[in-house]
N, C-alpha and C. Protein backbone atom coordinates (compact mmCIF):
# COMPACT_ATOMS: atom_id res chain seq x y z
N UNK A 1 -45.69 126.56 -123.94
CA UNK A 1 -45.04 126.49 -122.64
C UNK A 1 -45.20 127.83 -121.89
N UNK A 2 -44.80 128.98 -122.60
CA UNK A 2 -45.09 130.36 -122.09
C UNK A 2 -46.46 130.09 -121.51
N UNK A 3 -47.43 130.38 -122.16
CA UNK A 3 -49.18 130.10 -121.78
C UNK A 3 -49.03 129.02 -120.30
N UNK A 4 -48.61 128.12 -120.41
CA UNK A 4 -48.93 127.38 -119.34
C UNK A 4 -47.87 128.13 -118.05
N UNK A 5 -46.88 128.86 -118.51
CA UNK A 5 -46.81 129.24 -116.83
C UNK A 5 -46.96 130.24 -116.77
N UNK A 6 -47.77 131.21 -117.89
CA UNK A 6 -48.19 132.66 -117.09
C UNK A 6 -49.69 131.76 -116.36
N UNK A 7 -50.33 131.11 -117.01
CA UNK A 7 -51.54 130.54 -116.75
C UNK A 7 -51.12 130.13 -114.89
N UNK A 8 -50.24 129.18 -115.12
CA UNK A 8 -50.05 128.54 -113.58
C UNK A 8 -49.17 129.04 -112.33
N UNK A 9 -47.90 129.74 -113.16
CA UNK A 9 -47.00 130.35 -112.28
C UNK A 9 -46.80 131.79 -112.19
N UNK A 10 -47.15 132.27 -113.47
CA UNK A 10 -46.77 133.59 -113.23
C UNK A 10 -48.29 134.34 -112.63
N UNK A 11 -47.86 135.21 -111.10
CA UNK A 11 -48.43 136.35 -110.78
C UNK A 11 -48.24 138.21 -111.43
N UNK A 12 -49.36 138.69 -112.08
CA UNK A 12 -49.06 139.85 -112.18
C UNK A 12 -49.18 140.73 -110.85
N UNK A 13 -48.37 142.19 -111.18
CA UNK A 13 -48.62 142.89 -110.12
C UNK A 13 -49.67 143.17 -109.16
N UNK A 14 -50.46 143.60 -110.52
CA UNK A 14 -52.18 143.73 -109.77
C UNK A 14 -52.80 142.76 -109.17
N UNK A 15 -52.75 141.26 -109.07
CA UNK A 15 -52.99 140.65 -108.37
C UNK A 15 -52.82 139.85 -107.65
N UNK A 16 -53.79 139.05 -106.48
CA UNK A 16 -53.28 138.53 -105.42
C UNK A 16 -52.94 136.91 -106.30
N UNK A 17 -52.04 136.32 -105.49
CA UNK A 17 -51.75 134.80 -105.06
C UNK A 17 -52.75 134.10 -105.37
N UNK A 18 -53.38 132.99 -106.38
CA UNK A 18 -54.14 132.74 -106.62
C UNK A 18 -54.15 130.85 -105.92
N UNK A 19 -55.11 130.09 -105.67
CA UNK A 19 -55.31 128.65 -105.29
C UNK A 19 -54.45 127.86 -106.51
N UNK A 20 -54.51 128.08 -107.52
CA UNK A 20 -54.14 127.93 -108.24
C UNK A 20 -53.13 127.67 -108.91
N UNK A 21 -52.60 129.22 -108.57
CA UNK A 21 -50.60 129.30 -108.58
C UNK A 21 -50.20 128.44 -107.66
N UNK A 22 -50.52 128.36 -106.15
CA UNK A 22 -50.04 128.40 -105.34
C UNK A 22 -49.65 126.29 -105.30
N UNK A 23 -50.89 126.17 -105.66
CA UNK A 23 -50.84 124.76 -106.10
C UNK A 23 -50.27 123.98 -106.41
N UNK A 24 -50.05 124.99 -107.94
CA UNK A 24 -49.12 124.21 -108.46
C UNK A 24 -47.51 124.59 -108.17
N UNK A 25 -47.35 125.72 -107.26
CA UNK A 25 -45.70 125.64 -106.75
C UNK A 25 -45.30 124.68 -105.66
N UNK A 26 -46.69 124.46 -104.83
CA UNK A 26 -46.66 123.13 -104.15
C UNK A 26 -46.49 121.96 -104.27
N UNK A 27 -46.93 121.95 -105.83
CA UNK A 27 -46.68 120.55 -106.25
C UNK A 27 -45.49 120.22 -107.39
N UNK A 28 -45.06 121.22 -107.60
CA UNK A 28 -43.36 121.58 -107.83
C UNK A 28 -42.67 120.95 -106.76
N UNK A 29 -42.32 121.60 -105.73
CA UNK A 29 -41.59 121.36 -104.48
C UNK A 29 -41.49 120.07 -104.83
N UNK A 30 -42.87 119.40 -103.74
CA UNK A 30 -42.78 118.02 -103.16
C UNK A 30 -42.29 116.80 -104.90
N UNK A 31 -42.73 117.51 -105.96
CA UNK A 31 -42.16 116.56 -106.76
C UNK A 31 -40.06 116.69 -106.94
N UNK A 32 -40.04 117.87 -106.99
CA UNK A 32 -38.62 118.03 -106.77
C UNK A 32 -37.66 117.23 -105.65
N UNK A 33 -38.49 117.75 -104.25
CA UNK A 33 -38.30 116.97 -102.93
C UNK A 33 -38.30 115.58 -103.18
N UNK A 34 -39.12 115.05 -103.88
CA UNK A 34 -39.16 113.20 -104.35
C UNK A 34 -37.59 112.63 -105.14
N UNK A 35 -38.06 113.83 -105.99
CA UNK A 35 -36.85 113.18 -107.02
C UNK A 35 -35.19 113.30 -106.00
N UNK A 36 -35.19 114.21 -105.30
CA UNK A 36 -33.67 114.16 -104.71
C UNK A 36 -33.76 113.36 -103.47
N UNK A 37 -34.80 112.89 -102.84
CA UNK A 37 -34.89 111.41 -102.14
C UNK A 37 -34.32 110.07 -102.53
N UNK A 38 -35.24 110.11 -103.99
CA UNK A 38 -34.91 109.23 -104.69
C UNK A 38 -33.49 108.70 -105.24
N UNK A 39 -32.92 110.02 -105.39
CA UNK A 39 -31.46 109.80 -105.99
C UNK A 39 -30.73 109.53 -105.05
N UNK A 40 -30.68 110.06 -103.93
CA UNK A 40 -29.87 109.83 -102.91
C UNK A 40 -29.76 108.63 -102.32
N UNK A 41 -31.01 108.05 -102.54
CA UNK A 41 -31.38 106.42 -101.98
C UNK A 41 -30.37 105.43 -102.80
N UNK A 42 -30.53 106.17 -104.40
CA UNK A 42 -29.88 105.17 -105.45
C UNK A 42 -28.42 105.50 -105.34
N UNK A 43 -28.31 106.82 -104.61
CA UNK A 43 -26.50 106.92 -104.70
C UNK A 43 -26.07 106.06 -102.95
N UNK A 44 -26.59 106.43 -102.67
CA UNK A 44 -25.85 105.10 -100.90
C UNK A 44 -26.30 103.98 -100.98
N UNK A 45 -27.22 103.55 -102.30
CA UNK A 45 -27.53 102.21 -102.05
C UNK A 45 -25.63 101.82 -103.04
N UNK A 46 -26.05 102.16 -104.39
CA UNK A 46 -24.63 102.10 -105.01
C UNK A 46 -23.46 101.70 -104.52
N UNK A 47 -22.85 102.84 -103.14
CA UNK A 47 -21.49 103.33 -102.70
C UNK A 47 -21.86 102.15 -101.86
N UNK A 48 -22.49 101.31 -100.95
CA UNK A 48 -22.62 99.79 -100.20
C UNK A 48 -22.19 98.82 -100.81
N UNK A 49 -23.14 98.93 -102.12
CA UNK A 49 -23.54 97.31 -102.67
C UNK A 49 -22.23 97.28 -103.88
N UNK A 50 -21.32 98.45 -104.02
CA UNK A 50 -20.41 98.18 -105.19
C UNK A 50 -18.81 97.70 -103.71
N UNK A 51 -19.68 98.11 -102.86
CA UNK A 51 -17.76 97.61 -101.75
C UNK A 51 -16.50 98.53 -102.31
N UNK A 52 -17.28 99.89 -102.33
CA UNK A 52 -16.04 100.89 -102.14
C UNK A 52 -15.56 101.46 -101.23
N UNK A 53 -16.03 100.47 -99.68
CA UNK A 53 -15.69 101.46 -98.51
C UNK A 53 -13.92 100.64 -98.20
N UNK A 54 -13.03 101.18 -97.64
CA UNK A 54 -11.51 100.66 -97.53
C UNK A 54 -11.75 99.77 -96.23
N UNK A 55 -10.62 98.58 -96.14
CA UNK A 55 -10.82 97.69 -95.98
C UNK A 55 -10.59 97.99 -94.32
N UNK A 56 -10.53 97.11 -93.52
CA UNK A 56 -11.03 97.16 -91.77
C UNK A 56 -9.53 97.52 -91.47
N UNK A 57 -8.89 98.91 -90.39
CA UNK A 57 -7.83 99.11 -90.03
C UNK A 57 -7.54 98.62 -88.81
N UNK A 58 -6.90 97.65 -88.38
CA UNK A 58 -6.42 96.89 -87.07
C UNK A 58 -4.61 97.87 -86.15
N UNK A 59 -5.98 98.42 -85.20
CA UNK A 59 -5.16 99.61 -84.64
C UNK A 59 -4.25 98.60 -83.58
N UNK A 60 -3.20 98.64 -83.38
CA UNK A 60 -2.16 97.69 -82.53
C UNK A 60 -1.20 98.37 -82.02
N UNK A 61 -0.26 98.03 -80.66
CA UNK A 61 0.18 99.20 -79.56
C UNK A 61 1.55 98.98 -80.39
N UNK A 62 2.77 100.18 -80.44
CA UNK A 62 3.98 99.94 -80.66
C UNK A 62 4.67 99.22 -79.84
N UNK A 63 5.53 98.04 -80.37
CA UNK A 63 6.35 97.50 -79.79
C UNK A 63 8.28 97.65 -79.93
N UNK A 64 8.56 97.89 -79.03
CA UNK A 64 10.00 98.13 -79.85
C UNK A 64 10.88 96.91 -78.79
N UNK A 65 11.73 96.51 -79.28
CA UNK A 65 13.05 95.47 -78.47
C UNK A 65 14.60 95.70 -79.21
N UNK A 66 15.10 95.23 -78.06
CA UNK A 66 16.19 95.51 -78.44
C UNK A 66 17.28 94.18 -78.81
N UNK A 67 17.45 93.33 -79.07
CA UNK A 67 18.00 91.68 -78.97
C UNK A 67 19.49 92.05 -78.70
N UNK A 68 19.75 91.19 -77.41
CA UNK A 68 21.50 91.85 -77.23
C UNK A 68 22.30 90.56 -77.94
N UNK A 69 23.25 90.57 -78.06
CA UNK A 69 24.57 90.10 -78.37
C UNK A 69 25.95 90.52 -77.95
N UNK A 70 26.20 89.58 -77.26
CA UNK A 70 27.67 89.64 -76.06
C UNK A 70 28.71 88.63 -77.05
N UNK A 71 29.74 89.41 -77.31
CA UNK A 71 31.11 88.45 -77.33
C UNK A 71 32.08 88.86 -77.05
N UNK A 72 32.93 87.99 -76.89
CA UNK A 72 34.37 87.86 -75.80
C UNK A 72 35.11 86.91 -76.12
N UNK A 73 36.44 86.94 -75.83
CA UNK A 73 37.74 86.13 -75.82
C UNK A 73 37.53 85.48 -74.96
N UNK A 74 37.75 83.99 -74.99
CA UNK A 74 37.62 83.06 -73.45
C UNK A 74 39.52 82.98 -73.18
N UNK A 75 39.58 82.03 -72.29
CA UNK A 75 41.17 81.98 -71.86
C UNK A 75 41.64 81.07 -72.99
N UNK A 76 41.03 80.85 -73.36
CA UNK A 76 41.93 79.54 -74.78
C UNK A 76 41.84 80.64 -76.04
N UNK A 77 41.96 81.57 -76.17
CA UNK A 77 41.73 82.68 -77.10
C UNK A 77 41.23 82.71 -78.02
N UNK A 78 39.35 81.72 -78.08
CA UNK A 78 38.80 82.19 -78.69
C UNK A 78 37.88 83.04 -78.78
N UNK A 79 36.88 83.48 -79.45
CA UNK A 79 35.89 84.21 -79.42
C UNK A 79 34.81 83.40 -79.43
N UNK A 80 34.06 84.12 -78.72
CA UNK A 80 32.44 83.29 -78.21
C UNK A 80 31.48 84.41 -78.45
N UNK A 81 30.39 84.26 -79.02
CA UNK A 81 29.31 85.23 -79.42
C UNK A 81 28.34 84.01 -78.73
N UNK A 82 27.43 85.29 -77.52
CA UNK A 82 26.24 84.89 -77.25
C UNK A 82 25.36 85.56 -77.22
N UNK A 83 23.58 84.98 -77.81
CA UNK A 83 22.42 85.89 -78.25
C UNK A 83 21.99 85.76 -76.50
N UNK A 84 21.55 87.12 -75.83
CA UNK A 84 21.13 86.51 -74.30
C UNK A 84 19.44 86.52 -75.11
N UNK A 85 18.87 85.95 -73.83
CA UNK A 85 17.24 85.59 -74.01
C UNK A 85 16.76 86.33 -73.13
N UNK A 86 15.45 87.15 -73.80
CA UNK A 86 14.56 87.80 -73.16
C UNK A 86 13.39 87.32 -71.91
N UNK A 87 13.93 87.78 -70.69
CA UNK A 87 13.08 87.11 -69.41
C UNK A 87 11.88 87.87 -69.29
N UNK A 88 10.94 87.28 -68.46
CA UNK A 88 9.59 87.38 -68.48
C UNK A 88 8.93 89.05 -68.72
N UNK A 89 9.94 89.81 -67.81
CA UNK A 89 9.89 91.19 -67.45
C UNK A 89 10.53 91.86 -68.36
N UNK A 90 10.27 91.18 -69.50
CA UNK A 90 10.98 92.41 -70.89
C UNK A 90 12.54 92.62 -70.55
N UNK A 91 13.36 91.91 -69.80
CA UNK A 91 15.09 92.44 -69.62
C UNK A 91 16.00 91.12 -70.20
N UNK A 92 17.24 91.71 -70.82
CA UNK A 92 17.97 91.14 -70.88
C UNK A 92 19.27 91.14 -69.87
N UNK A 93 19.48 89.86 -69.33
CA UNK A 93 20.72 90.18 -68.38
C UNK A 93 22.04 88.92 -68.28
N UNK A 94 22.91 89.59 -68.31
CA UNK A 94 24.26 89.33 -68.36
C UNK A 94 24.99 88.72 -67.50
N UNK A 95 25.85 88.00 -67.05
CA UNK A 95 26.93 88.08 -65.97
C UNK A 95 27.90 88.00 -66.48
N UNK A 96 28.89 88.70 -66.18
CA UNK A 96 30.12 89.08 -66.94
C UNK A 96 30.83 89.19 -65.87
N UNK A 97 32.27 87.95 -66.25
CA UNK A 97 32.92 87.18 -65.60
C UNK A 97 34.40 88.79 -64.92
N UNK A 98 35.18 88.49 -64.16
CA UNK A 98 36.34 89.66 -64.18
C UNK A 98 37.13 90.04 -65.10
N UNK A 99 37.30 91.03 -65.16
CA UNK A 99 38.59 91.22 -66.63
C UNK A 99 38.63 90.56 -67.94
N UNK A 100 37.38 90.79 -68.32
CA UNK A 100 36.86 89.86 -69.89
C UNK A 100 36.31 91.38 -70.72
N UNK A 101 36.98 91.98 -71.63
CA UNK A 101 36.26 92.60 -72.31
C UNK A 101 35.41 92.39 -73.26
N UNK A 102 33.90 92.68 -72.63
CA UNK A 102 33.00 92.41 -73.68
C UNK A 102 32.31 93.22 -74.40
N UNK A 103 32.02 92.88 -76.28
CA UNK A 103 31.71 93.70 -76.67
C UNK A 103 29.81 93.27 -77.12
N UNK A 104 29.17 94.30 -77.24
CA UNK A 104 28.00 94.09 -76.87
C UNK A 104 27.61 94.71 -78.11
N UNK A 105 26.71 94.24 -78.65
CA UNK A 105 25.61 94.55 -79.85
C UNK A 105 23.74 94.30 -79.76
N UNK A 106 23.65 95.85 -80.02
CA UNK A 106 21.96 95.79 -79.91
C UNK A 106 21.23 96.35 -80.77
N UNK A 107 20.69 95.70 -81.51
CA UNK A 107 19.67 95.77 -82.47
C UNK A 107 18.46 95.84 -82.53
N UNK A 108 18.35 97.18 -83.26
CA UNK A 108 16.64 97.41 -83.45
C UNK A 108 15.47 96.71 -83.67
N UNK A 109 14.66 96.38 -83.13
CA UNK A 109 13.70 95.69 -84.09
C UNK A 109 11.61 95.92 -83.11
N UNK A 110 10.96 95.49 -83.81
CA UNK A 110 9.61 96.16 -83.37
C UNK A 110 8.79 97.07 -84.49
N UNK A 111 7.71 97.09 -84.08
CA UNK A 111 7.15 97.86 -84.65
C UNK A 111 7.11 99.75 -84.77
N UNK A 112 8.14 100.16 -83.38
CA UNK A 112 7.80 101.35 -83.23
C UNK A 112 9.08 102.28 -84.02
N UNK A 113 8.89 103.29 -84.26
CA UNK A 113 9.92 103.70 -85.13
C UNK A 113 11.26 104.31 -84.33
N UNK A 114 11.25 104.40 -82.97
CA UNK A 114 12.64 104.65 -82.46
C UNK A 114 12.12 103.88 -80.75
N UNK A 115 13.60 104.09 -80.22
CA UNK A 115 13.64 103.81 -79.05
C UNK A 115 15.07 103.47 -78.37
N UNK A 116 15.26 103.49 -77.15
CA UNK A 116 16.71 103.27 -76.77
C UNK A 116 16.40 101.55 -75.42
N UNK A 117 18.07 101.94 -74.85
CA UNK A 117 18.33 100.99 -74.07
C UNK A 117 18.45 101.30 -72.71
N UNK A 118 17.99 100.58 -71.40
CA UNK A 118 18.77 100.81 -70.46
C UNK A 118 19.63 100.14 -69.81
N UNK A 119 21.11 100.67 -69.62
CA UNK A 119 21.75 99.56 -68.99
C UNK A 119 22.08 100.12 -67.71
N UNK A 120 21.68 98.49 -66.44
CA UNK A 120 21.98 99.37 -65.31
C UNK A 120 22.90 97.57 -64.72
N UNK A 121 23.52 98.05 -63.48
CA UNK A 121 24.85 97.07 -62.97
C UNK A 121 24.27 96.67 -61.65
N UNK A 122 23.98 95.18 -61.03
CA UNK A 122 23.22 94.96 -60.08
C UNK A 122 24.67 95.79 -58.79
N UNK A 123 24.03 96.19 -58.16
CA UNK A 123 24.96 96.86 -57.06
C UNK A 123 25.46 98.19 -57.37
N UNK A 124 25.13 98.85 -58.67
CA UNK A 124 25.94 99.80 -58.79
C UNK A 124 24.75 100.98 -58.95
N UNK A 125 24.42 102.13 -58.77
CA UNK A 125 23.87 103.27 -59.04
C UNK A 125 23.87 103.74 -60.00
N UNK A 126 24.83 103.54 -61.18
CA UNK A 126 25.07 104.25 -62.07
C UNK A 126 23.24 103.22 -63.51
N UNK A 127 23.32 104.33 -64.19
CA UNK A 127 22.14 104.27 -64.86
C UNK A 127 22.82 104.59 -66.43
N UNK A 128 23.12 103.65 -67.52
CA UNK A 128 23.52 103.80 -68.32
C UNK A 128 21.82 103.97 -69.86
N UNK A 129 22.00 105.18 -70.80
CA UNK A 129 20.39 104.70 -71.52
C UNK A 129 21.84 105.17 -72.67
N UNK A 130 21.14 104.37 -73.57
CA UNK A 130 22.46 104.50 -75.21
C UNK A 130 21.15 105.56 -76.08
N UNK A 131 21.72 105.58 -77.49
CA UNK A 131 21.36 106.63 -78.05
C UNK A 131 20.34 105.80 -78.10
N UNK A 132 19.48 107.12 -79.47
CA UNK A 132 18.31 106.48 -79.82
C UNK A 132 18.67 105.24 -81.34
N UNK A 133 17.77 104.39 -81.03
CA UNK A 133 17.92 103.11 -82.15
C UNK A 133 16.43 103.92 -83.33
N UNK A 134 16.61 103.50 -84.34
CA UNK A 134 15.59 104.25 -85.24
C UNK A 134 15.81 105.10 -85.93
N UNK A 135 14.82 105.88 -85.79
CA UNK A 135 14.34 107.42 -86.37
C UNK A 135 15.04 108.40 -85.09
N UNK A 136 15.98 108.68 -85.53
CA UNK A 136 16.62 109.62 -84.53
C UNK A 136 17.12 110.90 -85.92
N UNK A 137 18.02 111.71 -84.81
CA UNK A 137 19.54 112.75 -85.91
C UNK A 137 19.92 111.87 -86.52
N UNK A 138 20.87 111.20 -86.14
CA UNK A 138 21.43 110.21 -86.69
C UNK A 138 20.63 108.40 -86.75
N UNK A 139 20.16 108.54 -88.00
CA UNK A 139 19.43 107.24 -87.89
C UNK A 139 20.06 105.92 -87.97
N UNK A 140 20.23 104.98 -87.10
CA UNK A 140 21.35 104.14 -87.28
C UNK A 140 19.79 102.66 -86.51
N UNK A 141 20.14 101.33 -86.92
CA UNK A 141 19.16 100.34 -86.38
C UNK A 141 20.43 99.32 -85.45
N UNK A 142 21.13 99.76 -85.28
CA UNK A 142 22.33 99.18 -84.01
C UNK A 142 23.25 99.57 -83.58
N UNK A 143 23.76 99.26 -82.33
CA UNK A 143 24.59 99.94 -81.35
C UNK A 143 25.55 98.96 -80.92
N UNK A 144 26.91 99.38 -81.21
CA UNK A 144 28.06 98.43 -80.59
C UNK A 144 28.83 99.20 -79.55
N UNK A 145 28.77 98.69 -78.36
CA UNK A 145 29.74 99.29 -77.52
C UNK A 145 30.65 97.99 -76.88
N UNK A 146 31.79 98.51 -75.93
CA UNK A 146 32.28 97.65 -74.54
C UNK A 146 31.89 97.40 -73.40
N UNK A 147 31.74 96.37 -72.74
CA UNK A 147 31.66 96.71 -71.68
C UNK A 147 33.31 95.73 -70.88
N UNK A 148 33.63 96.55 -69.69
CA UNK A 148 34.76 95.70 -69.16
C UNK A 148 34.11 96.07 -67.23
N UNK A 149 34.51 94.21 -66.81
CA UNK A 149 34.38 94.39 -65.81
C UNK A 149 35.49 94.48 -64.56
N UNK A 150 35.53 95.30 -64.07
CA UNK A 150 37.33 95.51 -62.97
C UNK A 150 36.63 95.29 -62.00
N UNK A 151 35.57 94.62 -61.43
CA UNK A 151 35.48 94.15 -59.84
C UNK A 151 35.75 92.84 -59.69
N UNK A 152 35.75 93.13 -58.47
CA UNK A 152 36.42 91.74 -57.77
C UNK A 152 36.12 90.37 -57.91
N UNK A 153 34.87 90.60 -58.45
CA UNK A 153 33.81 89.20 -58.83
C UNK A 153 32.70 89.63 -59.96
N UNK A 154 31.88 88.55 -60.26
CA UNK A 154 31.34 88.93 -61.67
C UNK A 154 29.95 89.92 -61.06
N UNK A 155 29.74 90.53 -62.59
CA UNK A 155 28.60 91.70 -62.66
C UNK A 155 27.29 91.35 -63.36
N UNK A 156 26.15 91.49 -62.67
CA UNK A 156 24.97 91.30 -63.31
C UNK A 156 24.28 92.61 -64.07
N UNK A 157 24.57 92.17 -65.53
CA UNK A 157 24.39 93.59 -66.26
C UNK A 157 22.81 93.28 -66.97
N UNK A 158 21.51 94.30 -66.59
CA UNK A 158 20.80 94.49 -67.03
C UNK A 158 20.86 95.39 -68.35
N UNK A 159 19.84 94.56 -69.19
CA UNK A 159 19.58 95.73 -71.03
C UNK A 159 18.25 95.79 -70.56
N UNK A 160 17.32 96.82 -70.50
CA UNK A 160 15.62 96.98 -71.05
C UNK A 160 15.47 97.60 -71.82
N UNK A 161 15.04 97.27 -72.96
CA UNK A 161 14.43 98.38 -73.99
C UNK A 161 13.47 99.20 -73.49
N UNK A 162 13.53 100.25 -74.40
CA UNK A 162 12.07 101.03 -73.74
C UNK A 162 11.66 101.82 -75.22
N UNK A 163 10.52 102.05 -75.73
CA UNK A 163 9.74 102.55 -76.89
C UNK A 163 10.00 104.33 -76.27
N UNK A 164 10.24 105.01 -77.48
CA UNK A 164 9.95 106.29 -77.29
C UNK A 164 11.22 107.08 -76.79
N UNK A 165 11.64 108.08 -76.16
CA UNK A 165 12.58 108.95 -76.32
C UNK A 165 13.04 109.42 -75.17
N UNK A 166 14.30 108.86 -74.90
CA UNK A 166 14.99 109.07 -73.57
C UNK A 166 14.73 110.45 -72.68
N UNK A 167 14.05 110.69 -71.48
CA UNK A 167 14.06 111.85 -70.71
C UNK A 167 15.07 112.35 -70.32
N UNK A 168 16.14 111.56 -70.45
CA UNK A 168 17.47 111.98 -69.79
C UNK A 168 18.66 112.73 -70.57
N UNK A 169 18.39 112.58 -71.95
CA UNK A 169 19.57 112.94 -72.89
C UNK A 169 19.56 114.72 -72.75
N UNK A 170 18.84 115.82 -72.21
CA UNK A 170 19.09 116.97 -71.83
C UNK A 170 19.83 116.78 -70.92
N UNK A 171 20.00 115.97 -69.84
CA UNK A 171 21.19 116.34 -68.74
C UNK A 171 22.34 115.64 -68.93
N UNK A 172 22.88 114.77 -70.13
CA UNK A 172 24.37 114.86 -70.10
C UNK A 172 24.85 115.70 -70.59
N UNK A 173 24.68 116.87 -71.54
CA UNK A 173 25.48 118.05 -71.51
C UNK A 173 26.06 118.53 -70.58
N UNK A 174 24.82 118.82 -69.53
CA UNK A 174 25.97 119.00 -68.17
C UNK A 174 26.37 118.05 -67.61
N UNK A 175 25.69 116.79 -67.18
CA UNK A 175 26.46 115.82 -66.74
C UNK A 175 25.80 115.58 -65.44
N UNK A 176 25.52 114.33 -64.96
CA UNK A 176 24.72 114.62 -63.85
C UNK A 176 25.63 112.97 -62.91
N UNK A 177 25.18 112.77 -62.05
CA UNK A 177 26.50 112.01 -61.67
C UNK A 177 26.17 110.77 -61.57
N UNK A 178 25.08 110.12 -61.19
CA UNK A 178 24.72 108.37 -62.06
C UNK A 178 23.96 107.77 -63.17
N UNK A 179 23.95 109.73 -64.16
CA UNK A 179 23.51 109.30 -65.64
C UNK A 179 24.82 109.29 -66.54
N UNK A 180 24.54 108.35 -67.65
CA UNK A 180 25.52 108.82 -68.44
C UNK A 180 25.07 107.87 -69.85
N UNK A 181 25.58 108.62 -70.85
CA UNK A 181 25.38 108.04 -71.98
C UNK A 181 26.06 107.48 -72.63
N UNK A 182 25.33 106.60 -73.58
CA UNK A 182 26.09 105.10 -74.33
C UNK A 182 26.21 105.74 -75.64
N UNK A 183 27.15 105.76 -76.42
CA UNK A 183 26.99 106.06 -78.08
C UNK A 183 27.89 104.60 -78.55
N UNK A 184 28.11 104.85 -79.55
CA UNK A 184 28.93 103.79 -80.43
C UNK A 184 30.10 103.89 -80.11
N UNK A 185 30.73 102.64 -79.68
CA UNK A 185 32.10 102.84 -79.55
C UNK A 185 32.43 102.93 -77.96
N UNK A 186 31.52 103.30 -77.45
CA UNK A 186 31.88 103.49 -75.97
C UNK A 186 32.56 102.77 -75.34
N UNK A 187 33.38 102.62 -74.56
CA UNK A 187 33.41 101.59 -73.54
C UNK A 187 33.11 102.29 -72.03
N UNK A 188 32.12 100.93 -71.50
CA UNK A 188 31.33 101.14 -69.79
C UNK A 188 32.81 100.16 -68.86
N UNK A 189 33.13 100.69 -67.84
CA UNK A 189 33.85 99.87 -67.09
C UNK A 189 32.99 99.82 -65.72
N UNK A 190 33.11 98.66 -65.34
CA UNK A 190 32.60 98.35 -64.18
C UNK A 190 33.54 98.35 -63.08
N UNK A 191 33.55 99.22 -61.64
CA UNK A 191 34.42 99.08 -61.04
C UNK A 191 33.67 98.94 -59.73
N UNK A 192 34.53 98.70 -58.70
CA UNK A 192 34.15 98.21 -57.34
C UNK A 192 33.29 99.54 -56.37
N UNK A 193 33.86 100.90 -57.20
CA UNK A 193 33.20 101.64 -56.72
C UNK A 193 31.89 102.60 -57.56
N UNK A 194 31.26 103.29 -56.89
CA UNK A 194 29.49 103.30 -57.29
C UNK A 194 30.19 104.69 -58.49
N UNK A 195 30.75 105.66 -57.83
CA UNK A 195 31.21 106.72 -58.70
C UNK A 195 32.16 106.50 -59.99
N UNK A 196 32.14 107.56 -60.61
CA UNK A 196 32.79 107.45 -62.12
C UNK A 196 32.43 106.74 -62.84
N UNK A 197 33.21 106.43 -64.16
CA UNK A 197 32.17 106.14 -65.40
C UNK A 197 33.82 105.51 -66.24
């Protein structure tokens, strides 16, 4: 083995680069160059034909809702629980008769991992959004509050859910004057006039 590569590969000092040597380092290479073609062909043919690639990921938009539930005392003193139904435009809405306290329940559900509510009063300015439902501080998947109505005639109370994280919850610390926030337990009164809470 020695003999054959001073013969083919090895150059001494004293002389030049021979047709010879050179030859056969050429034909080193391209056989080397073959063989790691080759393997590479046999390793991606492999990683295809054995079906180790993971299976197809079906990317889909978050959805979050909120399903309300209204109940109340009627005048014969019972209790009535009603699920309202979601209208075309993603809202749930209410009419809530005079002086009936109703208590309202809204529950998480969807694909997205948090989100809140908005409740707003046809005629009134005021803009009610409750905590967050989900993945919040406090992680809770439903919200019970009151609502009572003191006007003169009945109130059309809008719910919309909305995905993602209220813009408004920095300004009730200070308080701003037709935001205000819903937590557990609350009670919303509806009154004849646009101000207060």
């Amino acid at each position: 083995m020695r003999t054959f590569y001073n013969r083919f590969y090895k150059i001494s000092d004293n002389e030049k680069i021979s047709d010879r040597v050179m030859t056969c380092r050429v034909i080193t290479m391209v056989i080397c160059i073959l063989f790691c073609l080759t393997a590479m062909g046999f390793v991606a043919y492999s990683y295809f034909d054995f079906d180790i690639s993971s299976k197809t990921n079906h990317v889909e938009s978050a959805t979050f809702d909120t399903p309300v539930t209204i109940s109340y005392t009627d005048t014969a003193n019972q209790t009535k629980t009603e699920s309202l139904t979601k209208s075309s435009d993603n809202n749930y809405t209410a009419q809530l008769v005079k002086d009936v306290e109703y208590t309202v329940k809204l529950d998480k559900s969807g694909s997205a991992e948090t989100g809140f509510c908005v409740i707003t009063i046809e005629g009134e300015e005021k803009t009610y959004h409750t905590v967050q439902l989900g993945i919040s501080n406090t992680p809770r998947n439903s919200l019970t509050f009151k609502i009572i109505n003191k006007k003169d005639n009945e109130a059309m109370v809008t719910f919309t859910p909305h995905w993602g994280t209220s813009s408004y919850y920095s300004a009730y610390n200070g308080g701003t004057a037709n935001e205000f926030y819903v937590d557990e337990g609350k009670t919303i009164e509806i009154n004849n006039q646009a101000a207060g809470s």
